[in-house]
C-alpha atoms as a PDB file:
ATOM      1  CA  UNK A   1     -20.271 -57.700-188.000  1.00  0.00           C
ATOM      2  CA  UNK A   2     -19.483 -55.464-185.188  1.00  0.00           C
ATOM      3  CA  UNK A   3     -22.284 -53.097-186.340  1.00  0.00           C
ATOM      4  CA  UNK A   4     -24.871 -55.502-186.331  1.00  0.00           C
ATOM      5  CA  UNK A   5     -23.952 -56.682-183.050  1.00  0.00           C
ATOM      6  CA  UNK A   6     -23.500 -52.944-181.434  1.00  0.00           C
ATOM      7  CA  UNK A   7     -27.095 -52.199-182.912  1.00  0.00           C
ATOM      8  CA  UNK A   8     -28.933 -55.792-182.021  1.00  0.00           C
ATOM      9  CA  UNK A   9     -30.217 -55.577-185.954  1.00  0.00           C
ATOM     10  CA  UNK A  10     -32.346 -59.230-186.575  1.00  0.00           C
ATOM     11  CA  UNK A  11     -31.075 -61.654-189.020  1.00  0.00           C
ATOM     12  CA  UNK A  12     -33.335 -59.943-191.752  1.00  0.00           C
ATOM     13  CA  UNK A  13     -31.701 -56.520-191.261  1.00  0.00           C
ATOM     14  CA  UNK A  14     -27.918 -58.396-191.407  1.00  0.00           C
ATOM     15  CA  UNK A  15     -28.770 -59.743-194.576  1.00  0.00           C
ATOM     16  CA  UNK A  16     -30.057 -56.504-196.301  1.00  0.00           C
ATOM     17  CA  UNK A  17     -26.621 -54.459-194.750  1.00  0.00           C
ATOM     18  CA  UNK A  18     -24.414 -57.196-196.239  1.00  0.00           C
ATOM     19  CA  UNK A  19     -26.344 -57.377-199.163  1.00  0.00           C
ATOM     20  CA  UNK A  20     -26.227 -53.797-199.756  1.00  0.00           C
ATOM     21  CA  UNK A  21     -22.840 -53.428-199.193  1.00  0.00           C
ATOM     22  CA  UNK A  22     -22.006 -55.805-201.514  1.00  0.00           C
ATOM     23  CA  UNK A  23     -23.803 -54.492-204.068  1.00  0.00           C
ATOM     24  CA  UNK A  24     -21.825 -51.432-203.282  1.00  0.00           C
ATOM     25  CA  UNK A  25     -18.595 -52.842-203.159  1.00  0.00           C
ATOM     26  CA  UNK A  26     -19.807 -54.029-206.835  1.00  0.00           C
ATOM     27  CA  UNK A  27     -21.014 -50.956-208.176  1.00  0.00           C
ATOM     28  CA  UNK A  28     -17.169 -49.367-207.225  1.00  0.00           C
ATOM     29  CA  UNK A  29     -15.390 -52.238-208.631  1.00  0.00           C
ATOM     30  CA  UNK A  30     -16.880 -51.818-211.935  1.00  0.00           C
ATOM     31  CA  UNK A  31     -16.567 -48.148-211.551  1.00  0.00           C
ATOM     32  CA  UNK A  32     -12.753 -48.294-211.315  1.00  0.00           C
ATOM     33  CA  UNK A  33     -12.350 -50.059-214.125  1.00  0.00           C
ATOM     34  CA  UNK A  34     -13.970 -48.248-216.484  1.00  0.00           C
ATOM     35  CA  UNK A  35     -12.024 -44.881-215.419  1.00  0.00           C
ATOM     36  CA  UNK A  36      -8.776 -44.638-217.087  1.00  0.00           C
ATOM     37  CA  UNK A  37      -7.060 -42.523-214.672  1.00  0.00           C
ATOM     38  CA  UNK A  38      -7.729 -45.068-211.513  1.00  0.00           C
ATOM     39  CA  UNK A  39      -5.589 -47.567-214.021  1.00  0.00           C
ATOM     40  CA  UNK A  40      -2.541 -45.539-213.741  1.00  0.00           C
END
């Protein structure tokens, strides 16, 4: 939130960050559970 405020990003560009990062935040969830070694 911090970011967005710093930068003065619209509402539009706040939702596509936060959607993105999600997405992100996802993409590395799934990814640590399908590597053994991040299990031990």
């Amino acid at each position: 939130m911090a970011v967005i405020l710093r930068h003065g990003l619209s509402g539009e560009h706040a939702k596509v960050i936060l959607s993105r990062t999600i997405q992100l935040l996802e993409w590395g969830k799934q990814d640590v559970h399908k590597t053994p070694e991040a299990n031990a």
